[in-house]
N, C-alpha and C. Protein backbone atom coordinates (compact mmCIF):
# COMPACT_ATOMS: atom_id res chain seq x y z
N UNK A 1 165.92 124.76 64.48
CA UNK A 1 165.27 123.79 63.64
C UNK A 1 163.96 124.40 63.14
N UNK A 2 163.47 124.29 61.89
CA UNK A 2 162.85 125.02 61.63
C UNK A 2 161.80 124.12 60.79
N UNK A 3 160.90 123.74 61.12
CA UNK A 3 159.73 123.28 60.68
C UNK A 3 158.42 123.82 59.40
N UNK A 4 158.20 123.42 58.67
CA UNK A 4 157.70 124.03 57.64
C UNK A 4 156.27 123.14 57.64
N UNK A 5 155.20 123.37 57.68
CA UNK A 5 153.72 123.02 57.67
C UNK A 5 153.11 123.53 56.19
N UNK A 6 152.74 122.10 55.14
CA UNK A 6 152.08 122.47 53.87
C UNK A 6 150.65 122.34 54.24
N UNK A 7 149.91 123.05 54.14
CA UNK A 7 148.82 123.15 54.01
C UNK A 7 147.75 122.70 52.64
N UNK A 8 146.81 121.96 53.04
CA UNK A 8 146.28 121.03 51.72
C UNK A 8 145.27 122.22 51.71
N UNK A 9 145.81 122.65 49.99
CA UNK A 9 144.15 123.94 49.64
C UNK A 9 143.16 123.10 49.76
N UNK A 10 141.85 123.79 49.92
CA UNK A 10 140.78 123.17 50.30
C UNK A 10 140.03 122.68 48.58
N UNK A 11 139.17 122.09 48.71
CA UNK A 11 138.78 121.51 47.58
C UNK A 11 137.51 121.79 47.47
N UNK A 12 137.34 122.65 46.17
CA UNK A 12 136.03 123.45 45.69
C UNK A 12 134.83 122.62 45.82
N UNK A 13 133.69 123.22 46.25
CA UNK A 13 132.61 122.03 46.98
C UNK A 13 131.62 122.35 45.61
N UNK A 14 131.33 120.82 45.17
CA UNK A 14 130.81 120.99 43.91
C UNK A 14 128.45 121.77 44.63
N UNK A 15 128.42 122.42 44.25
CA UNK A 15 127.29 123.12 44.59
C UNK A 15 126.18 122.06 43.53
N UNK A 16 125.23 121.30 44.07
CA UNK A 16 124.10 120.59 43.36
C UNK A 16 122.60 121.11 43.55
N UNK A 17 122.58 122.17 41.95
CA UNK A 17 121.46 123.06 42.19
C UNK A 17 120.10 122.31 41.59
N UNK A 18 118.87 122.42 42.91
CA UNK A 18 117.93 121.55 42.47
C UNK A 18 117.19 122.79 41.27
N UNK A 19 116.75 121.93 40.01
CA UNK A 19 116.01 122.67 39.19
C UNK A 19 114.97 122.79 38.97
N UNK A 20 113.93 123.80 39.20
CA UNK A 20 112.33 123.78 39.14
C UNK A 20 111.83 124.54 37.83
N UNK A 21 110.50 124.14 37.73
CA UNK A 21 109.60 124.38 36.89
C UNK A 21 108.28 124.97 37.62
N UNK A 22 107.67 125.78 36.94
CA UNK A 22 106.18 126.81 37.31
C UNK A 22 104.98 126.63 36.95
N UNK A 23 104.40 126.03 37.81
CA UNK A 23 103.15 125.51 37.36
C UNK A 23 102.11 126.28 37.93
N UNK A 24 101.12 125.98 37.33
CA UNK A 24 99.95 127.20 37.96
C UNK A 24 98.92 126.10 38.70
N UNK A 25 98.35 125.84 39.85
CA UNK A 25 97.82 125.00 40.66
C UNK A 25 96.85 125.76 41.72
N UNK A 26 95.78 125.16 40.61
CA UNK A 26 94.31 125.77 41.64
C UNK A 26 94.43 127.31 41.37
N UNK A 27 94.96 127.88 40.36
CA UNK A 27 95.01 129.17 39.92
C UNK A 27 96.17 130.07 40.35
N UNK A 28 96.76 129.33 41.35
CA UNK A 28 98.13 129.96 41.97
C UNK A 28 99.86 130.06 40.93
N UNK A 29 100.24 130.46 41.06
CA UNK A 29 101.78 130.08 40.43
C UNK A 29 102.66 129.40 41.92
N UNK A 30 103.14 128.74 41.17
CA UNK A 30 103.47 127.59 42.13
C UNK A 30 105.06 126.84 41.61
N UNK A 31 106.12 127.16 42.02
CA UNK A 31 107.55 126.36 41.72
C UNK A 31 107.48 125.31 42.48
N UNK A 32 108.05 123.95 41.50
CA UNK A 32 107.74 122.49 41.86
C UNK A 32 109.19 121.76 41.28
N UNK A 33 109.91 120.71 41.89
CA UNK A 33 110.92 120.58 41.15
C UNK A 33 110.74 120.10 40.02
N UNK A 34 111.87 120.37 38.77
CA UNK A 34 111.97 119.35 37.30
C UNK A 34 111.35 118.23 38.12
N UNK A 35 110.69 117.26 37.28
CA UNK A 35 110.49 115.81 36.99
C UNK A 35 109.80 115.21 38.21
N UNK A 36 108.90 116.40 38.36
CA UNK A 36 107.87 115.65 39.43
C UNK A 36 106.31 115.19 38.85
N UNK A 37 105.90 114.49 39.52
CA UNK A 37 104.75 113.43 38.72
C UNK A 37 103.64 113.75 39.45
N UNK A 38 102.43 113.62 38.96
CA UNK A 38 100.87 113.79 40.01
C UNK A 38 101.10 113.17 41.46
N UNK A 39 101.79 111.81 41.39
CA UNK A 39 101.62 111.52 42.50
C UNK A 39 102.64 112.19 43.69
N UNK A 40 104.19 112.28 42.68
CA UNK A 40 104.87 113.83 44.23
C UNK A 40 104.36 114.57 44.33
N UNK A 41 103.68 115.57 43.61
CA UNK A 41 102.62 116.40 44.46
C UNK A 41 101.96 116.64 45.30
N UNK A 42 101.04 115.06 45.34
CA UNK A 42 100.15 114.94 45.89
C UNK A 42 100.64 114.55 47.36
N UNK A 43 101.84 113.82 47.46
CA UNK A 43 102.60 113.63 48.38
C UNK A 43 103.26 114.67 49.21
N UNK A 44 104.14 116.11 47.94
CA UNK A 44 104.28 117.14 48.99
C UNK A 44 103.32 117.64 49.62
N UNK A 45 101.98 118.12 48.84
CA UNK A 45 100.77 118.58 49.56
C UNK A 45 100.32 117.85 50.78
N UNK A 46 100.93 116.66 50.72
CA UNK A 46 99.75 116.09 51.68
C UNK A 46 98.34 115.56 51.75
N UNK A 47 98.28 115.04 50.39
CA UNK A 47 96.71 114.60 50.21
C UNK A 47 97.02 113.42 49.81
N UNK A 48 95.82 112.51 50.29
CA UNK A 48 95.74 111.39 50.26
C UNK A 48 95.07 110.75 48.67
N UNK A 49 95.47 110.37 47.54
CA UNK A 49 95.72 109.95 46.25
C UNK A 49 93.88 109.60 46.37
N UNK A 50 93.66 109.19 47.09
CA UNK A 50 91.70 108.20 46.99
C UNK A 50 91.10 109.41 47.58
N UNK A 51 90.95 110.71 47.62
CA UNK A 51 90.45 111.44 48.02
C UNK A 51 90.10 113.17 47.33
N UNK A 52 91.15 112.62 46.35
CA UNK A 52 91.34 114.00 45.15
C UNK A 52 91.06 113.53 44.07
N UNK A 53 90.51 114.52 42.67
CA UNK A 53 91.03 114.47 41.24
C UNK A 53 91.28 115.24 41.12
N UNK A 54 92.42 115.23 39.99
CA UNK A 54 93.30 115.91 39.57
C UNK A 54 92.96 115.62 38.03
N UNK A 55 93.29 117.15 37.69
CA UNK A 55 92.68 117.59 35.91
C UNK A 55 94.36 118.39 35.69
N UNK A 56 95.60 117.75 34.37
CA UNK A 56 96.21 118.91 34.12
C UNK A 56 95.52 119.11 32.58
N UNK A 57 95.95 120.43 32.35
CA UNK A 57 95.84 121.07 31.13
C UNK A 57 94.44 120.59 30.66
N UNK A 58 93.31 120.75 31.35
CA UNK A 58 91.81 120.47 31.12
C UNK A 58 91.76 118.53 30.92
N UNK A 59 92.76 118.26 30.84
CA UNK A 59 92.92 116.40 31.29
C UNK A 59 92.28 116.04 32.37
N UNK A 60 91.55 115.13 32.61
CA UNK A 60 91.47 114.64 34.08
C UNK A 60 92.32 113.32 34.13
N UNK A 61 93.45 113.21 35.02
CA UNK A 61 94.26 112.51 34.90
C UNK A 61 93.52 110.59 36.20
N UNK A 62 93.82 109.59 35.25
CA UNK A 62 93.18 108.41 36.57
C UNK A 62 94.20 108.38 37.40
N UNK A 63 93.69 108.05 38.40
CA UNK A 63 94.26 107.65 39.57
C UNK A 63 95.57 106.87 39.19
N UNK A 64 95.40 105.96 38.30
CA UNK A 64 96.19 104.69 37.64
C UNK A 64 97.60 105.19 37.06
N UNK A 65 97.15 106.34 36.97
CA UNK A 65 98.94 107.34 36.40
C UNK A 65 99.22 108.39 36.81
N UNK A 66 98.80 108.72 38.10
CA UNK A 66 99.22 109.60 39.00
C UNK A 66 100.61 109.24 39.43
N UNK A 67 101.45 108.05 39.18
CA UNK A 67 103.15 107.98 39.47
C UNK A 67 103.54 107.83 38.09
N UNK A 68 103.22 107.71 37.05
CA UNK A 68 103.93 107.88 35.78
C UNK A 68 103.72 109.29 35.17
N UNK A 69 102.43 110.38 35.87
CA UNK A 69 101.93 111.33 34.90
C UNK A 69 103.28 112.54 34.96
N UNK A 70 103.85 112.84 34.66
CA UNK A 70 105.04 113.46 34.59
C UNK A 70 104.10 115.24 34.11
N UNK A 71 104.61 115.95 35.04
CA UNK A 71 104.80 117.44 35.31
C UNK A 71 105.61 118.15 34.28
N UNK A 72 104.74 119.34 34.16
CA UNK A 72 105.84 120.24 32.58
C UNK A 72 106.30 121.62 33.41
N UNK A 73 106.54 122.60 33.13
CA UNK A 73 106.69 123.39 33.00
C UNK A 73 105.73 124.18 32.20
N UNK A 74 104.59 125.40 33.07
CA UNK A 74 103.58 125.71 32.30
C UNK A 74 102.60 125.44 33.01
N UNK A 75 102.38 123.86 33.17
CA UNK A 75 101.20 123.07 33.31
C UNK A 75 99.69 124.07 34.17
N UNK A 76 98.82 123.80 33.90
CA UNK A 76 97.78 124.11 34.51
C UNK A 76 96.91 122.91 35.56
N UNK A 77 97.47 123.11 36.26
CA UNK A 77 97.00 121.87 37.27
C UNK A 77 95.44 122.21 38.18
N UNK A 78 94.56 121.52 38.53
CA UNK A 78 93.64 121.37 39.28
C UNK A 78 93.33 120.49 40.10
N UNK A 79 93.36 120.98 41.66
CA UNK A 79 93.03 119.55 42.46
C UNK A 79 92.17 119.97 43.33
N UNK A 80 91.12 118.65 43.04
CA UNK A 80 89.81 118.74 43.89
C UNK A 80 89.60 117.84 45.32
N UNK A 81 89.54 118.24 46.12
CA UNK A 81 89.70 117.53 47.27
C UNK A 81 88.40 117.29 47.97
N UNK A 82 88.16 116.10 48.26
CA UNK A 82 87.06 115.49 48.62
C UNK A 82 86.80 115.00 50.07
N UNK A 83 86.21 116.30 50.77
CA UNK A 83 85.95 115.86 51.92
C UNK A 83 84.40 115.48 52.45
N UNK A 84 84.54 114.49 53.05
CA UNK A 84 83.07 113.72 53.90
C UNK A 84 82.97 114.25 55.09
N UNK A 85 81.29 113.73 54.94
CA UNK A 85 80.70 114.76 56.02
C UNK A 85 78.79 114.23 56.52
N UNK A 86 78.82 114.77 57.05
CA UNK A 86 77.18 114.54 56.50
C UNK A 86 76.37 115.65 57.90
């Protein structure tokens, strides 16, 4: 008796490549993903939004659109971080 086993080909794994853009930050070159805003930034960095300004492309951007200010490719970013002390 002779038994025959089909084997299911495997199914091509669709690969989801994240896409970045190069921004220059605090004078550095710096890859950041497409379609990130002042405020993901500020979030990957780790800084707390009431404690920085942030200037792109000689802009000083308000606080008030740091989640709408949308990131280019290029950009010249500056962030000033404000630490207390006395």
């Amino acid at each position: 008796m002779q038994h025959s086993l089909e084997l299911e080909k495997p199914k091509p794994h669709r690969v989801l490549r994240r896409k970045y853009m190069h921004i220059t930050l605090n004078g550095e070159g710096v890859d950041i993903a497409e379609g990130s805003t002042v405020a993901g930034l500020l979030e990957h960095l780790q800084l707390q939004h009431e404690r920085v300004a942030v200037e792109v492309n000689l802009d000083i951007i308000p606080k008030t659109a740091y989640d709408s200010h949308g990131l280019a490719d290029g950009d010249r970013i500056e962030i000033v971080h404000f630490v207390g002390g006395g």
